[in-house]
Protein backbone atom coordinates (compact mmCIF):
# COMPACT_ATOMS: atom_id res chain seq x y z
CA UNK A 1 -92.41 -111.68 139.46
CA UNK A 2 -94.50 -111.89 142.70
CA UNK A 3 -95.04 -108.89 144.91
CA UNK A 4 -92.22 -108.07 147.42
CA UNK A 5 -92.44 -105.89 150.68
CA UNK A 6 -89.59 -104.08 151.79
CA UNK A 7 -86.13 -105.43 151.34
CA UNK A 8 -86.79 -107.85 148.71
CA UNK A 9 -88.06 -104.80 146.64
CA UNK A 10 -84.23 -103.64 146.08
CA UNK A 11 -83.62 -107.29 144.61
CA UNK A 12 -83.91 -108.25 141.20
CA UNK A 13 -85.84 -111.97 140.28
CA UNK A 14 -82.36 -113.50 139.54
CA UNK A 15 -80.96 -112.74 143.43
CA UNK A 16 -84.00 -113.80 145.05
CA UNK A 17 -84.33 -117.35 142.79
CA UNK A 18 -80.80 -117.79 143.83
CA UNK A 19 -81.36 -116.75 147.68
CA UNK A 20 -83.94 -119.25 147.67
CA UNK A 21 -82.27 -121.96 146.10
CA UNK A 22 -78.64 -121.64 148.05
CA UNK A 23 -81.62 -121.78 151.26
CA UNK A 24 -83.18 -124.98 149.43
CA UNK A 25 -79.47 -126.53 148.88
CA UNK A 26 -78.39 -125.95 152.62
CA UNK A 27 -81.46 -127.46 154.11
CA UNK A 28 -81.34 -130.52 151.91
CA UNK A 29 -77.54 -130.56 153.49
CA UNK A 30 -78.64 -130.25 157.15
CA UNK A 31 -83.05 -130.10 157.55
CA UNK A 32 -82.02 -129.11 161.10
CA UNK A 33 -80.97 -125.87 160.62
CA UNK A 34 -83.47 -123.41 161.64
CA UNK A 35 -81.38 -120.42 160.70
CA UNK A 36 -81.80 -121.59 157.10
CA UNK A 37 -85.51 -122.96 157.21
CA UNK A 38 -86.25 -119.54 159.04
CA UNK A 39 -84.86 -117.03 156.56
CA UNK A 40 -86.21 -119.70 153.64
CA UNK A 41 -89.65 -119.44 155.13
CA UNK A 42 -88.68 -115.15 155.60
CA UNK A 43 -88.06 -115.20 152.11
CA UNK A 44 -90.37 -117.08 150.79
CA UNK A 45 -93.39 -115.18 152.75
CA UNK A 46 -92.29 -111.57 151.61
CA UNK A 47 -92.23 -113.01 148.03
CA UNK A 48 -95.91 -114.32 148.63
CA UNK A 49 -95.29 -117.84 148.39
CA UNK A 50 -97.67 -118.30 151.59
CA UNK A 51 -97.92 -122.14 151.37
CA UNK A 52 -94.38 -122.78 151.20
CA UNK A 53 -93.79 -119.89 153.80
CA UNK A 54 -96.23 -122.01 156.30
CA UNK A 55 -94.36 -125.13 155.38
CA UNK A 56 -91.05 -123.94 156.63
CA UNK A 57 -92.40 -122.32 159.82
CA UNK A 58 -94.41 -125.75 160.91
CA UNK A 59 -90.89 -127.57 160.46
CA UNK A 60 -88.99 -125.20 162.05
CA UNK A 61 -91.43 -125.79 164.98
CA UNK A 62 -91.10 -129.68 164.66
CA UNK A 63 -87.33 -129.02 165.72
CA UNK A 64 -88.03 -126.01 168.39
CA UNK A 65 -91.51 -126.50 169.75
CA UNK A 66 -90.70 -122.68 171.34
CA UNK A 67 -89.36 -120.52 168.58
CA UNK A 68 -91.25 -117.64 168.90
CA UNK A 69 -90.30 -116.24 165.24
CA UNK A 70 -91.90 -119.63 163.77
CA UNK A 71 -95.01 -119.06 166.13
CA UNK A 72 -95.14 -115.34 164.29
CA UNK A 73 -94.38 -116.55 161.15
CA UNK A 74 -97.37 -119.17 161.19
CA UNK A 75 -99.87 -116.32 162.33
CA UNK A 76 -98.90 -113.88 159.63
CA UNK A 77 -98.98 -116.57 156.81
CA UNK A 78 -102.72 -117.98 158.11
CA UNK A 79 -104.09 -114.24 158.56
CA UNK A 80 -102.82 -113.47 154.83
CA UNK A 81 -104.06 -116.59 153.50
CA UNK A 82 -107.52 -115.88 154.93
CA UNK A 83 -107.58 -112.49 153.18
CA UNK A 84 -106.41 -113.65 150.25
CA UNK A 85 -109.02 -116.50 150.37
CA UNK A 86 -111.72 -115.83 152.59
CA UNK A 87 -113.99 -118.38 153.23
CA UNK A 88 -117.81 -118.66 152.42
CA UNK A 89 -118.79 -117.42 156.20
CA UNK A 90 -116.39 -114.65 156.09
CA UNK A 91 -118.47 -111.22 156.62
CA UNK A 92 -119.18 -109.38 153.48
CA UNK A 93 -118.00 -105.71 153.26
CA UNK A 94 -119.97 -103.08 153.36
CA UNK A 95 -119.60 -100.57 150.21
């Protein structure tokens, strides 16, 4: 099971699989609605699944060019990509 923060820590793998996929069925019923996509892409960031996370957030954006929780979305998932992956000019640690 991937690592959870916070709320998701109370849930066990079976609620979160189906959280995601009731998410999953309503947007492939209506893509527009950003309530969905934005608690999918919620969801899918606390449970580490960065790339899908970043996914949701850019199409939420596509429909609302302003939604500030997709602009703060977008910034947490590229800031925890780059530490997760940090690239070859990244500075080194000291020890």
């Amino acid at each position: 099971m991937p690592q959870s923060s916070g709320r998701l820590q109370s849930l066990d793998a079976n609620e979160w699989t189906r959280r995601v996929w009731r998410l999953h069925d309503t947007l492939k019923i209506c893509p527009t609605d950003l309530n969905a996509r934005c608690d999918l892409a919620m969801l899918l960031e606390e449970l580490g699944e960065l790339e899908g996370a970043l996914f949701n957030w850019r199409q939420t954006l596509a429909y609302d060019p302003n939604n500030l929780k997709a602009w703060e979305g977008i910034g947490r998932c590229r800031e925890s990509l780059r530490q997760r992956n940090p690239g070859p000019h990244a500075p080194q640690r000291r020890q």
